[in-house]
Protein backbone atom coordinates (compact mmCIF):
# COMPACT_ATOMS: atom_id res chain seq x y z
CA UNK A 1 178.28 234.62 90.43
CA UNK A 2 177.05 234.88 86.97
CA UNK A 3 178.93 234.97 84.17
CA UNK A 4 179.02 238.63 83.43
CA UNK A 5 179.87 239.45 87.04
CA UNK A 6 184.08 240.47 87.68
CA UNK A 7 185.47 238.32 90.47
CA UNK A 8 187.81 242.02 90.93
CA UNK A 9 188.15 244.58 93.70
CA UNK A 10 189.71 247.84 93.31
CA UNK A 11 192.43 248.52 96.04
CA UNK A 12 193.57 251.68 97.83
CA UNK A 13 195.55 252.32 94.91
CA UNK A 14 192.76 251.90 92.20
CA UNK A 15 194.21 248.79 91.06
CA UNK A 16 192.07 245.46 90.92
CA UNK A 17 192.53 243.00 92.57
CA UNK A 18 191.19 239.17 92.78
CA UNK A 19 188.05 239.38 95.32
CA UNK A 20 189.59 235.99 96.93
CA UNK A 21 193.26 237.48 97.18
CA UNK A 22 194.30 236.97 100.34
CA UNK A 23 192.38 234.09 101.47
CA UNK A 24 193.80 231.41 103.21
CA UNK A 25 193.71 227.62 101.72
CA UNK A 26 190.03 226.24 102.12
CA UNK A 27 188.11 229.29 101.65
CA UNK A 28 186.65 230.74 98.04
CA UNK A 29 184.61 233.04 96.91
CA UNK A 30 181.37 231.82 96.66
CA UNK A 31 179.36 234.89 95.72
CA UNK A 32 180.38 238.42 94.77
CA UNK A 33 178.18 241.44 93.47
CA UNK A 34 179.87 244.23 92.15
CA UNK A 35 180.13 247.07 95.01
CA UNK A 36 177.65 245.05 97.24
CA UNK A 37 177.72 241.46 99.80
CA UNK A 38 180.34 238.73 99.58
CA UNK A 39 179.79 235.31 100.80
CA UNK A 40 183.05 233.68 101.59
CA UNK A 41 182.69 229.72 101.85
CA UNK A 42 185.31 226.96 103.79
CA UNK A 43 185.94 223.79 101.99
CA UNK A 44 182.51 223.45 99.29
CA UNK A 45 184.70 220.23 98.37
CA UNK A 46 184.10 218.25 101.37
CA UNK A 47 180.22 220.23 102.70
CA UNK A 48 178.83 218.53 99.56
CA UNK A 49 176.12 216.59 101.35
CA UNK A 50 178.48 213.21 101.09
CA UNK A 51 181.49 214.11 103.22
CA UNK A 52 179.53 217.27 105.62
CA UNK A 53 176.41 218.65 105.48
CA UNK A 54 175.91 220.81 102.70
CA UNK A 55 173.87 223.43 105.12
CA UNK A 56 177.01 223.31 107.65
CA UNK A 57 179.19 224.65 105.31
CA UNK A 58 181.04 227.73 107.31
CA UNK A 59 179.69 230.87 105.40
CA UNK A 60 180.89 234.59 106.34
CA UNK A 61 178.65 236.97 104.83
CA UNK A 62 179.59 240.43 103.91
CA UNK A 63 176.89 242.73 103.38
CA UNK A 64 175.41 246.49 103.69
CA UNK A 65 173.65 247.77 106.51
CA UNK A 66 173.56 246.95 110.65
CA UNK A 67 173.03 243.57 112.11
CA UNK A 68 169.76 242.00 112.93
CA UNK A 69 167.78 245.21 110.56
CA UNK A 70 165.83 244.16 107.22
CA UNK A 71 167.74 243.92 103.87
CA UNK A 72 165.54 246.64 102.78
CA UNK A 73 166.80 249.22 104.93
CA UNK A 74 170.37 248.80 103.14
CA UNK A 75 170.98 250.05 99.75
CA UNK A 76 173.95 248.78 98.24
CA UNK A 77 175.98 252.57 97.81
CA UNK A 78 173.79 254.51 100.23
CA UNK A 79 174.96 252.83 103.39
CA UNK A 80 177.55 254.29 105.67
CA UNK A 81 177.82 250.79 107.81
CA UNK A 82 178.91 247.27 106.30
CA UNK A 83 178.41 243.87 108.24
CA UNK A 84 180.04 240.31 108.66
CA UNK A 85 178.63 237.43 109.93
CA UNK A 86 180.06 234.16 110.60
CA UNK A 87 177.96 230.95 110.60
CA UNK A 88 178.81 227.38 111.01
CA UNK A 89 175.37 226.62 109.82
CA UNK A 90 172.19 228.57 109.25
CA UNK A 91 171.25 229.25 113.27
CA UNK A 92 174.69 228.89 114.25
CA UNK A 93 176.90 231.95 114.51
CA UNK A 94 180.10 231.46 115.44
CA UNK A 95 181.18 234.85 116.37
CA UNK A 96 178.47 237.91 117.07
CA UNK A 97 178.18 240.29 113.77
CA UNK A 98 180.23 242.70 113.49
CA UNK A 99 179.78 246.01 111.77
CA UNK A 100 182.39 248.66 110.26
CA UNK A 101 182.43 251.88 108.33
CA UNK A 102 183.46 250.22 104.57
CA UNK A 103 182.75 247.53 102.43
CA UNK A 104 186.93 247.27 101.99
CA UNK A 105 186.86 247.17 105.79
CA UNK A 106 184.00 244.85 106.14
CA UNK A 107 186.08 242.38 103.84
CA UNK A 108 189.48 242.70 105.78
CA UNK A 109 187.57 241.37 108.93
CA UNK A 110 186.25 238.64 107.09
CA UNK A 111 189.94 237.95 105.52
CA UNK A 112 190.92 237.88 108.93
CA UNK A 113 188.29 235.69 110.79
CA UNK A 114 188.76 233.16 107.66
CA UNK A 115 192.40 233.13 109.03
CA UNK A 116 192.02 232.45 112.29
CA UNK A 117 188.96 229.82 111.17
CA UNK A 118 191.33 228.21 108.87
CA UNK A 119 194.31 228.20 111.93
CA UNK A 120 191.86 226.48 114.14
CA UNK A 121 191.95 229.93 116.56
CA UNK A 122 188.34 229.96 116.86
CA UNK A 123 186.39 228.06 119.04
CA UNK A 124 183.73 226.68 116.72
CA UNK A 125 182.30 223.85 119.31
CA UNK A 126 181.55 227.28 121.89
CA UNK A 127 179.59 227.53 119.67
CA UNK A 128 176.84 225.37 119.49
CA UNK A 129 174.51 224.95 122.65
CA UNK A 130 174.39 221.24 122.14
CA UNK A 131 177.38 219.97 120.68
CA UNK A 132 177.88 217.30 117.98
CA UNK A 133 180.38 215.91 119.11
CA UNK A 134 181.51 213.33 115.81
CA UNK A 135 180.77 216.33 113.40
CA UNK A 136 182.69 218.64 115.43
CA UNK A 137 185.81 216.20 115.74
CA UNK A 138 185.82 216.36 111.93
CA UNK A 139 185.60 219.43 111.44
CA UNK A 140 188.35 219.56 113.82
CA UNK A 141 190.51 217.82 111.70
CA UNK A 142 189.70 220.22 108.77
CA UNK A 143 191.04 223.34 110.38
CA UNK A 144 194.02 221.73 111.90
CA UNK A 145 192.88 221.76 115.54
């Protein structure tokens, strides 16, 4: 996020609102453009390329437009359906994308799944076809599993 940028959401009352309000401990806010996608990241501290893999840093993307379509075919503000996606690492989705009606909307979900990451309710080593097994037993120990 650049330095210009407002780290704020408006909420159903008009108010603003920190864009990581809400988030349970572990997650940030690692990129936000105004009205458009968010990238929510778990734990940059430790996927820093000494500790984890920097590229296995769980990432849920917020953004405009339907699943598995081309950027291009979502404008920011001329979309009527908002995505999140949940990977573990770049090929790795943890949970299939979902889509919903509003950017607010789109973020909720992601709030949510970041919960129930951060719990250790989701079943991150479903998810890879070949597990890694000493990686995965850390990262185990991360989200309190």
């Amino acid at each position: 996020m650049s330095d210009g940028d407002d780290p704020t959401r408006a909420d159903s009352a008009g108010r603003d609102e920190p864009a990581d309000a809400d988030l349970p401990d572990g997650w940030t806010v690692w990129n936000e453009e105004p009205g458009g996608r968010v990238i929510f990241a778990y734990r940059p501290d430790v996927f820093d390329a000494d500790q984890f893999p920097a590229a296995c840093m769980p990432t849920l993307y917020v953004a405009a437009g339907a699943p598995n379509r081309p950027a291009s075919e979502a404008e920011y503000g001329r979309t009527n359906v908002w995505r999140v996606e949940f990977f573990l690492e770049p090929e790795v989705e943890l949970v299939p994308a979902r889509t919903l009606d509003t950017r607010e909307e789109a973020i909720e979900e992601a709030r949510g799944l970041a919960d129930e990451f951060a719990a250790g309710e989701l079943d991150h080593r479903g998810a890879y076809q070949v597990p890694r097994e000493k990686y995965l037993d850390e990262l185990d120990d991360l989200t309190g599993e």
